[in-house]
Protein backbone atom coordinates (compact mmCIF):
# COMPACT_ATOMS: atom_id res chain seq x y z
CA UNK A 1 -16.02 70.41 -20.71
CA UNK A 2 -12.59 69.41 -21.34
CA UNK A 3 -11.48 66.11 -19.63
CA UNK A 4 -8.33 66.58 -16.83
CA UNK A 5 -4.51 66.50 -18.03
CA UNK A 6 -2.16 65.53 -15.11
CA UNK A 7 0.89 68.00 -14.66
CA UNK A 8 3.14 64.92 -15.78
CA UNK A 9 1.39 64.88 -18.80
CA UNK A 10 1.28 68.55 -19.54
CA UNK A 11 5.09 68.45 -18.38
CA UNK A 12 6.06 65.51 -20.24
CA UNK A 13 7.99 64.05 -17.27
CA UNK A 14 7.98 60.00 -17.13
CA UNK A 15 4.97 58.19 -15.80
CA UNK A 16 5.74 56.26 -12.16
CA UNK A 17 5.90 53.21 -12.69
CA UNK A 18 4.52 50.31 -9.60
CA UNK A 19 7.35 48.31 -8.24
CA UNK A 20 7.46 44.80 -7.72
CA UNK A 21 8.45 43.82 -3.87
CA UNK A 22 9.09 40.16 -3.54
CA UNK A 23 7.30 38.38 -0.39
CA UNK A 24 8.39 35.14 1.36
CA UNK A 25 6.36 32.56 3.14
CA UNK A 26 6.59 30.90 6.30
CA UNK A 27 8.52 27.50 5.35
CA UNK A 28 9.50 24.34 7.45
CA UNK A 29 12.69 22.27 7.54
CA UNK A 30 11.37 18.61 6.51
CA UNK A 31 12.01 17.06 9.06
CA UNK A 32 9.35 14.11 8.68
CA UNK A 33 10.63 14.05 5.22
CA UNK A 34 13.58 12.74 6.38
CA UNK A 35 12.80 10.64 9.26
CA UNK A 36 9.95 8.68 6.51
CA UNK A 37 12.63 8.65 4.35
CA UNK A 38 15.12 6.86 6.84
CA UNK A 39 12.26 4.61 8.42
CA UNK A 40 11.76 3.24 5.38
CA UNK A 41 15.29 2.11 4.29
CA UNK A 42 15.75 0.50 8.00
CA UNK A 43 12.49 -1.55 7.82
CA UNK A 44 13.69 -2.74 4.06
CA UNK A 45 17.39 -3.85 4.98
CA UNK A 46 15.23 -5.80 8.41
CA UNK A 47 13.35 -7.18 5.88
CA UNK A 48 15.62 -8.57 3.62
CA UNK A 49 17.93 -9.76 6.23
CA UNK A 50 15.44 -11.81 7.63
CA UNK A 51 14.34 -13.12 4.06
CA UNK A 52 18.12 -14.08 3.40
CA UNK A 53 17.99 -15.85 6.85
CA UNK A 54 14.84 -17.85 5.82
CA UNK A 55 17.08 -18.92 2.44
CA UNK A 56 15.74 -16.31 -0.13
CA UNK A 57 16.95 -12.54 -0.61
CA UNK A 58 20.37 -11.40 -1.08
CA UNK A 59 21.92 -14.65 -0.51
CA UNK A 60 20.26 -16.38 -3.65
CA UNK A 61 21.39 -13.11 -5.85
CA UNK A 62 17.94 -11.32 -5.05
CA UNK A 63 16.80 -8.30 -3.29
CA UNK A 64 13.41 -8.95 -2.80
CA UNK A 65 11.65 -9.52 0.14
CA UNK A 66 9.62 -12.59 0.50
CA UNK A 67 6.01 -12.73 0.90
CA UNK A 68 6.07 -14.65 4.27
CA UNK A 69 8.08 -11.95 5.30
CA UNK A 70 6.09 -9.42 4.04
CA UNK A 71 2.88 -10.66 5.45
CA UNK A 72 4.37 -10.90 9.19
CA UNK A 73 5.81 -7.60 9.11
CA UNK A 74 2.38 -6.58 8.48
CA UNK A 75 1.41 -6.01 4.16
CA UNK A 76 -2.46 -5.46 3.27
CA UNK A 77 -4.18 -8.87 2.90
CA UNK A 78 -7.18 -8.64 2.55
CA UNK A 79 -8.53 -11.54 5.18
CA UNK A 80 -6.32 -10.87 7.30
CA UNK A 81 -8.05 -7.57 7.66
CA UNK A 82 -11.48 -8.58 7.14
CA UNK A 83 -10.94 -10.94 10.77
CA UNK A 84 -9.47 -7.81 12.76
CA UNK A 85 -6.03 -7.18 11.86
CA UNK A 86 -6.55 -3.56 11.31
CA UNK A 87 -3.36 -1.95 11.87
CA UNK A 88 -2.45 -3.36 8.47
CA UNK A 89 -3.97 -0.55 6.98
CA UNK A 90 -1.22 1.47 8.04
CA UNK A 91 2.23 -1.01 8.41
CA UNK A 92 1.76 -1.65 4.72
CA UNK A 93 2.81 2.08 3.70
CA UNK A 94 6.26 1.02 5.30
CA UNK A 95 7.17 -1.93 3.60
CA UNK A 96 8.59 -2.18 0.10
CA UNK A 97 9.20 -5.53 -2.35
CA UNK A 98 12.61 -4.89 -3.52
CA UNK A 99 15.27 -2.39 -3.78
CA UNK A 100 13.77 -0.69 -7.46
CA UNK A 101 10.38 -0.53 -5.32
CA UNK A 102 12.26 1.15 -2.34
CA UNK A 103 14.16 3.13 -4.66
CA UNK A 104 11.51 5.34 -6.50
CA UNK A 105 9.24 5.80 -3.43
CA UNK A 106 11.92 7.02 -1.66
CA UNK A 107 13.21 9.54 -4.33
CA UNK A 108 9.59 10.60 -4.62
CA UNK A 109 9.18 11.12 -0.68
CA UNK A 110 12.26 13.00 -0.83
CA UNK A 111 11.66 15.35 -3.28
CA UNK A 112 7.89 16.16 -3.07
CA UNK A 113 7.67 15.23 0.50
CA UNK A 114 10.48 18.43 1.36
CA UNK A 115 8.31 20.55 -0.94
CA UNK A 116 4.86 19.62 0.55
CA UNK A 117 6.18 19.61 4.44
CA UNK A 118 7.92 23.16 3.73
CA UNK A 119 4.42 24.71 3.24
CA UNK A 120 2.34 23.03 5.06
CA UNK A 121 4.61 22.48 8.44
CA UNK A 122 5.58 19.12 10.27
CA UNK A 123 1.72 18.20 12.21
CA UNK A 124 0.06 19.35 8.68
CA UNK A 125 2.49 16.95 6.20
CA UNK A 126 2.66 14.29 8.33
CA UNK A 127 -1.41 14.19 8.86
CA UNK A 128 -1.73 14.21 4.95
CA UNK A 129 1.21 11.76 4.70
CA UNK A 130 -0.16 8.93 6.84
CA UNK A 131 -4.03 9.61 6.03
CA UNK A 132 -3.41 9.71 2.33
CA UNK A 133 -1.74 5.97 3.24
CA UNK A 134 -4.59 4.78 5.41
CA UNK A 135 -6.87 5.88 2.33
CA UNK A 136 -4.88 4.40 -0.49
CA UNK A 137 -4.24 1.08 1.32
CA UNK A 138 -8.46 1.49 2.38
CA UNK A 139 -9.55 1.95 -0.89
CA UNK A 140 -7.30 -1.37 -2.41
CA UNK A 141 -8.56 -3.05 0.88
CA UNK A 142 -12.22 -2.65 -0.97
CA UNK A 143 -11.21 -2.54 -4.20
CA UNK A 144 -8.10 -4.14 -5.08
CA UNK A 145 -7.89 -7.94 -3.95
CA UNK A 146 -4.56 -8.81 -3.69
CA UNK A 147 -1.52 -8.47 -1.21
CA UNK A 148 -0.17 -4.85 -1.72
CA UNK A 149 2.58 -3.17 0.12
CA UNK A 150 4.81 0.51 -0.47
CA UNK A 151 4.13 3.76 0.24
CA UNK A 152 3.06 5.03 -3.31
CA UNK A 153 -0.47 5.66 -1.95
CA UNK A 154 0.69 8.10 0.68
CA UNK A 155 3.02 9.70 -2.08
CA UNK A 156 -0.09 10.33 -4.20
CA UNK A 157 -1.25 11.74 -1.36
CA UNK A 158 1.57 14.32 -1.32
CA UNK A 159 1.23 15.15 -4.67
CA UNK A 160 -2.54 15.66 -4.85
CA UNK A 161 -1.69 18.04 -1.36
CA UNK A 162 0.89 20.08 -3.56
CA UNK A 163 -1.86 20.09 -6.53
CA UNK A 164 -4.23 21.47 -3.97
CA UNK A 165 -1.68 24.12 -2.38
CA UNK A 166 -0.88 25.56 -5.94
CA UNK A 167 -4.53 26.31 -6.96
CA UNK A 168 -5.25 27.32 -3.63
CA UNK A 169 -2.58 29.80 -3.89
CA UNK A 170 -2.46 30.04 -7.92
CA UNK A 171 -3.25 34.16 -7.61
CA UNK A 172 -0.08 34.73 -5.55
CA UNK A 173 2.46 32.91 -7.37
CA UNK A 174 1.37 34.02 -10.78
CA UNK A 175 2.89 32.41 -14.04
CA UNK A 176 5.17 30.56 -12.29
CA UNK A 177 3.01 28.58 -9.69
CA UNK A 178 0.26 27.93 -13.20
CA UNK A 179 3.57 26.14 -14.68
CA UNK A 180 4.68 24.18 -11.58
CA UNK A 181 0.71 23.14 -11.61
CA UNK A 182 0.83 22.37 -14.87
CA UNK A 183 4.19 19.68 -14.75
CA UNK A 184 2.25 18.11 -11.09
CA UNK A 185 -0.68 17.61 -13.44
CA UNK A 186 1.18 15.94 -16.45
CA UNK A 187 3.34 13.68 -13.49
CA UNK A 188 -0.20 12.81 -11.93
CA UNK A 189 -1.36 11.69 -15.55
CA UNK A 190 2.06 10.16 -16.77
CA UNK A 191 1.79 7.80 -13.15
CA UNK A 192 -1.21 7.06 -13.45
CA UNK A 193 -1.34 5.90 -17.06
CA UNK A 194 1.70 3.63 -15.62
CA UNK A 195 -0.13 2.00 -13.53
CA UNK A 196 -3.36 1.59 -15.04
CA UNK A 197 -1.07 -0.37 -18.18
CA UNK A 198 1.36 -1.58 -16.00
CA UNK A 199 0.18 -5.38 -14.16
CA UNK A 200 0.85 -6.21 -10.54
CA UNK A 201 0.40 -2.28 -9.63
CA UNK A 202 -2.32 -1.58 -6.71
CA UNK A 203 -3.88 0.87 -8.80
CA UNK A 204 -6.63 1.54 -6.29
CA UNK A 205 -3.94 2.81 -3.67
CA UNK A 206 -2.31 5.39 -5.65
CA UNK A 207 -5.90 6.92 -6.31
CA UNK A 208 -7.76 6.59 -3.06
CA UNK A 209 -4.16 8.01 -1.44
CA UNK A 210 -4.21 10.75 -4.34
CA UNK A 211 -7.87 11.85 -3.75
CA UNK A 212 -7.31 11.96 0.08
CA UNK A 213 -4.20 13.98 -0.40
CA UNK A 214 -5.82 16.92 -2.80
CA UNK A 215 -8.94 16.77 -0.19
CA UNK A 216 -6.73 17.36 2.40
CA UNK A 217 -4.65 19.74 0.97
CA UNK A 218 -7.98 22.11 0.37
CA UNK A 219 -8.60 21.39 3.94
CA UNK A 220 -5.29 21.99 5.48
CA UNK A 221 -3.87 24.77 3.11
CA UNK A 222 -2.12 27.73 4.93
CA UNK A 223 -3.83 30.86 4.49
CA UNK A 224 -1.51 33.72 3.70
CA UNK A 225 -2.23 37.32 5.60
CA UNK A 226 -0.21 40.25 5.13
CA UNK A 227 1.35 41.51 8.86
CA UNK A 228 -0.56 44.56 9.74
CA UNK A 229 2.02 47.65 9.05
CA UNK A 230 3.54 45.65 6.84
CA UNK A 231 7.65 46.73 5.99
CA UNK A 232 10.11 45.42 3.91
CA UNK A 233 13.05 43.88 5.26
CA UNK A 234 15.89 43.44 3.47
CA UNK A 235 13.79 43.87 0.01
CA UNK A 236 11.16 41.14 1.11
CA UNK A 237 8.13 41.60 2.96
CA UNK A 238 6.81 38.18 4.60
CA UNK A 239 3.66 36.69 5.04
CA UNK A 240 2.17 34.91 8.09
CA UNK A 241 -0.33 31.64 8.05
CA UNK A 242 -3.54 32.78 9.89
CA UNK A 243 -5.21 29.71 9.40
CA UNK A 244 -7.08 28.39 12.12
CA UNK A 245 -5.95 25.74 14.01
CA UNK A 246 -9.27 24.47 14.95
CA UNK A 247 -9.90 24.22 11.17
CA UNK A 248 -7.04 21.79 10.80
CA UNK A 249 -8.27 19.56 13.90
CA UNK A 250 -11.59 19.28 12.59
CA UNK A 251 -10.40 18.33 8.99
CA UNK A 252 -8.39 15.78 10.52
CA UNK A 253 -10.75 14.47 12.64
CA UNK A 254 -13.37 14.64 9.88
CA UNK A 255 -10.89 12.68 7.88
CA UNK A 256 -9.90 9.75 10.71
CA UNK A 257 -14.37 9.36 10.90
CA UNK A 258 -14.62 9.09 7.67
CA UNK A 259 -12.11 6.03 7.40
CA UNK A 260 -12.98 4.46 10.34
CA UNK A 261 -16.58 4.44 8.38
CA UNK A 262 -15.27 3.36 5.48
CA UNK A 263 -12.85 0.13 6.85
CA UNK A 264 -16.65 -1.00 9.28
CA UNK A 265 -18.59 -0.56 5.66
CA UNK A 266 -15.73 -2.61 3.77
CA UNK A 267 -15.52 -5.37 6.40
CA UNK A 268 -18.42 -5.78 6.69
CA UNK A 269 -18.91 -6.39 3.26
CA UNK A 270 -15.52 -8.63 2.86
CA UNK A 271 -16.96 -11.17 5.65
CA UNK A 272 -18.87 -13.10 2.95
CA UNK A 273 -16.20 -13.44 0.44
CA UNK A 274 -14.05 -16.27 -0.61
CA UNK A 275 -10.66 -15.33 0.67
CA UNK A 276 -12.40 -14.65 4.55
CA UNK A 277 -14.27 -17.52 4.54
CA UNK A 278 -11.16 -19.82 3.53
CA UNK A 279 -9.23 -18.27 6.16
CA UNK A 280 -12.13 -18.95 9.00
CA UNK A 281 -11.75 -22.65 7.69
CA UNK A 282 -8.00 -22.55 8.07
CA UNK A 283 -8.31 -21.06 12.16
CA UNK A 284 -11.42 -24.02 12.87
CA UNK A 285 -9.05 -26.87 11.63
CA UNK A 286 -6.27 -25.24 14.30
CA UNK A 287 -8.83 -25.76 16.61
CA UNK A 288 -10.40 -29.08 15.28
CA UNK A 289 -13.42 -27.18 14.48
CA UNK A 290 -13.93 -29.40 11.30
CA UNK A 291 -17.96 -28.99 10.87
CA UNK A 292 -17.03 -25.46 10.63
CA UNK A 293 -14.33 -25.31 8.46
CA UNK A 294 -16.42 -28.15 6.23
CA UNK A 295 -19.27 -25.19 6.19
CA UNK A 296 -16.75 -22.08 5.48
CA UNK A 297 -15.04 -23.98 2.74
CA UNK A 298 -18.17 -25.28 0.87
CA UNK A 299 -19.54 -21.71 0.56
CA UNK A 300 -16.27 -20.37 -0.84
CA UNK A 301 -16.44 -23.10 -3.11
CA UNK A 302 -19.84 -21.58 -4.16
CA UNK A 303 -18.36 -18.35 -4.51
CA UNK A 304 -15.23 -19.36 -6.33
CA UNK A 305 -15.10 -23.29 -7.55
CA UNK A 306 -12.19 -22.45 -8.77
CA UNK A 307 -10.01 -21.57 -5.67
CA UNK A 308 -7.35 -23.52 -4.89
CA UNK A 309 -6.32 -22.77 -1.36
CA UNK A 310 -10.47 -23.53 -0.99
CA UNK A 311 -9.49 -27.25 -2.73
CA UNK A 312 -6.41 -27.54 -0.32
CA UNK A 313 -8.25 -26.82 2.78
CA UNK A 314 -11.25 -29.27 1.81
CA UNK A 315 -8.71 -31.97 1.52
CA UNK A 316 -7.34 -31.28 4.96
CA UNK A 317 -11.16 -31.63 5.81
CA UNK A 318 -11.91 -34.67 4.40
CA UNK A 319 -8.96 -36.42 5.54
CA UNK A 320 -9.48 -36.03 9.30
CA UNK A 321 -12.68 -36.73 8.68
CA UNK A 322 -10.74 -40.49 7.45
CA UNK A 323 -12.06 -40.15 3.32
CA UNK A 324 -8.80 -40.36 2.27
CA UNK A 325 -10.30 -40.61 -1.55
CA UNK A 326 -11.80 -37.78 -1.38
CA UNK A 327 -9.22 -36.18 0.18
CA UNK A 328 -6.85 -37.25 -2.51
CA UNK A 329 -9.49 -35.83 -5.24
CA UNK A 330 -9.56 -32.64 -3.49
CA UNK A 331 -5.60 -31.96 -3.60
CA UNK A 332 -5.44 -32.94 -7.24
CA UNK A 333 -7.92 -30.16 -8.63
CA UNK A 334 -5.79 -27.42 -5.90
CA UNK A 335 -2.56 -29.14 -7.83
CA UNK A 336 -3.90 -28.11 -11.07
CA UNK A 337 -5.23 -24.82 -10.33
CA UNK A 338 -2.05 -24.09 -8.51
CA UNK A 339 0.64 -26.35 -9.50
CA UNK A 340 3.26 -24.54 -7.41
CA UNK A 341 2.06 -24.61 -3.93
CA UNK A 342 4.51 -27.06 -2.39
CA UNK A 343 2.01 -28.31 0.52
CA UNK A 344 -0.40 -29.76 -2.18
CA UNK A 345 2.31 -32.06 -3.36
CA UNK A 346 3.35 -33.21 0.16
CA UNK A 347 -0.24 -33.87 1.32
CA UNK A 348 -0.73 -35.57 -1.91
CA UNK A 349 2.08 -37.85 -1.30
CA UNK A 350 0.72 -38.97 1.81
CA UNK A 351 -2.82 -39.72 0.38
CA UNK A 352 -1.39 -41.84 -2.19
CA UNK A 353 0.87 -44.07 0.36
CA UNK A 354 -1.98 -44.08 2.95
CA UNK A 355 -3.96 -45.48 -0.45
CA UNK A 356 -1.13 -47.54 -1.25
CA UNK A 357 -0.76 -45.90 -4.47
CA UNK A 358 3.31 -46.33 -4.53
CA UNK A 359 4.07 -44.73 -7.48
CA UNK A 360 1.74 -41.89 -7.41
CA UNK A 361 3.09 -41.26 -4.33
CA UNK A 362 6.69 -41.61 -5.48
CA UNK A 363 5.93 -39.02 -8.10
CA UNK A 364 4.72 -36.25 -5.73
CA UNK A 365 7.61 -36.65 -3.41
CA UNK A 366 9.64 -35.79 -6.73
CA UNK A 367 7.58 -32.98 -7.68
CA UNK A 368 7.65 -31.58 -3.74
CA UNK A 369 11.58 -31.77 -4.03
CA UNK A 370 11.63 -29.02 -7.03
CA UNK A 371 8.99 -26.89 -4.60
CA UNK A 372 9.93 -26.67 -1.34
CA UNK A 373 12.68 -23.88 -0.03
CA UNK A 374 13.36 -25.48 3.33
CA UNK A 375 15.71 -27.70 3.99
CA UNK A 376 14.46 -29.73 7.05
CA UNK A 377 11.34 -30.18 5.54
CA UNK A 378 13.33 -31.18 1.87
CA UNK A 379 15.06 -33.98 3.92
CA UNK A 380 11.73 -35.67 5.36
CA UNK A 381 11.07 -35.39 2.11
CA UNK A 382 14.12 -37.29 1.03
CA UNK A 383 13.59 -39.85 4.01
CA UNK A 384 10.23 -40.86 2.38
CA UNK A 385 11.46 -40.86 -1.23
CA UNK A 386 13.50 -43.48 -0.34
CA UNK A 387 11.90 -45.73 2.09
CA UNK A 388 9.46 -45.47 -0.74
CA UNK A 389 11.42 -46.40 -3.43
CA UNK A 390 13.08 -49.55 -1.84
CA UNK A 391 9.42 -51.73 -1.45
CA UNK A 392 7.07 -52.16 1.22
């Protein structure tokens, strides 16, 4: 049995060949993009206004933001959080050090943010945007124990949602979408390699908003259907998203459980530390509390003998508990452990004149003077310096 010749073959005539129709998918202005991008720049410029107000900033030929600042408008510190300021969590995604911080999170929100919000639509990017945030500044809140501000972590997040988009979708954009993976993947590496050799980056932010970002991206991906009867119009034929919407609410609200989980876990855990327990001695002196504080501060001294602010606080203690000694002992080991805290010095002073240790005193005063940025407390300063220095 001979096997079947088509009559194009027996003719010779050219095979058909398939043709390739282009398709488009729904896409979204970026709005929230923009308005992130904008929010961000306004809160900065606040920011250092207010710093340059308070003497540092601009007006001393610097553009960064000062820490007091940063704290009251609202940066991840860990205590602070640990005693119920929660909301943290999230401010800290919207503040920024100085202008090179501002600069490269906001060229990053602008370029992948546009790219992530086109696919996934305004509720979907800005649900990854601010959860990837809450997780990044979550997972430095249990990991990572220093004050951290900037919205890299919700930037990760953006990028691990793209990640997720392109090898959810890696079949329908072919070769092209495998490369585009490909340069996300070396960026993800390159930026984290950064940061990992790089000090003073919150390392723990850019991953915990990264991992919540490609999660969420699996979870909130659009799902691609061709229209039934589909035609071509004008050469393109375009998709629709039939993803469920009641998929997307229960990701989300799968997501916000899970933190709100994870921040009860982590607080719990960050009552006993060091930093928390300093900062429950610092609100029982406010309210003369001083057996308390005396107890908080001695087990943080347990934890960390080597804590200064611990030192400063038990010398607050023992003063207005009238051992001035001891008082004066306890600021001279936070002096040497931090030799730059300006309150030490001041509070030193005063033990050694209430000692009537003149010179010791004297010396402080002087070393106060190079410290302290404000000038109404630089000229009590000045007042003492020289009622000292003239004799009893």
């Amino acid at each position: 049995m001979s096997e079947g010749i088509s009559v194009a073959e027996q003719t010779g005539a050219p095979q058909p060949q398939p043709r390739r129709v282009p398709v488009a998918i729904p896409l979204s202005r970026p709005l929230w993009t923009r308005a992130l991008f904008a929010l961000n720049i306004v809160i900065w410029l606040v920011m250092i206004v207010l710093s340059a107000l308070r003497g540092g900033g601009i007006f001393v030929g610097n553009l960064s933001v000062s820490s007091q600042v940063l704290v009251t408008f609202g940066a991840k510190v860990n205590s602070l959080i640990a005693t119920g300021e929660f909301w943290r969590l999230l401010t800290a995604n919207f503040l920024h050090v100085n202008l090179i911080h501002l600069l490269f999170n906001s060229y990053a929100l602008w370029q992948i943010g546009a790219e992530v919000e086109r696919v996934y639509g305004h509720r979907r990017f800005l649900a990854i945007y601010l959860l990837s945030g809450l997780y990044g500044t979550t997972a430095s809140y249990a990991l990572g124990e220093y004050l951290s501000v900037g919205a890299s972590g919700a930037i990760f997040g953006l990028v691990g949602a793209l990640v997720a988009y392109l090898l959810f979708h890696r079949d329908l954009f072919g070769r092209r979408g495998r490369a585009y993976l490909s340069n996300m993947l070396f960026i993800v590496a390159i930026n984290l390699f950064i940061g990992i050799s790089t000090p003073g980056i919150d390392n723990w932010g850019h991953i915990g908003g990264l991992v919540a970002g490609l999660l969420l991206g699996f979870a909130l991906a659009p799902i691609y259907e061709f229209p039934a009867g589909a035609a071509e119009v004008e050469g393109v034929i375009r998709l629709r998203d039939v993803g469920s919407t009641w998929r997307h609410i229960l990701a989300v609200g799968g997501a916000v459980l899970l933190l709100i989980a994870a921040v009860v876990a982590i607080t719990w855990w960050q009552q006993g530390t060091a930093s928390v327990l300093v900062l429950r001695a610092e609100r029982a002196l406010q309210v003369e509390d001083i057996a308390a504080a005396e107890e908080a501060l001695i087990r943080a001294l347990d934890q960390e003998p080597d804590l200064a602010e611990a030192h400063f606080y038990l010398g607050v203690v023992r003063a207005r508990q009238g051992k001035m000694r001891e008082a004066a002992e306890a600021w001279e080991r936070a002096a040497r452990l931090d030799p730059f805290e300006p309150n030490t010095a001041w509070n030193l002073a005063l033990a050694y004149q209430a000692l009537g240790q003149r010179e010791k005193a004297i010396a402080q005063l002087e070393r106060y003077l190079t410290l302290v940025e404000d000038e109404k407390a630089a000229a009590r300063a000045r007042e003492l310096l020289t009622r000292l220095r003239e004799g009893p």
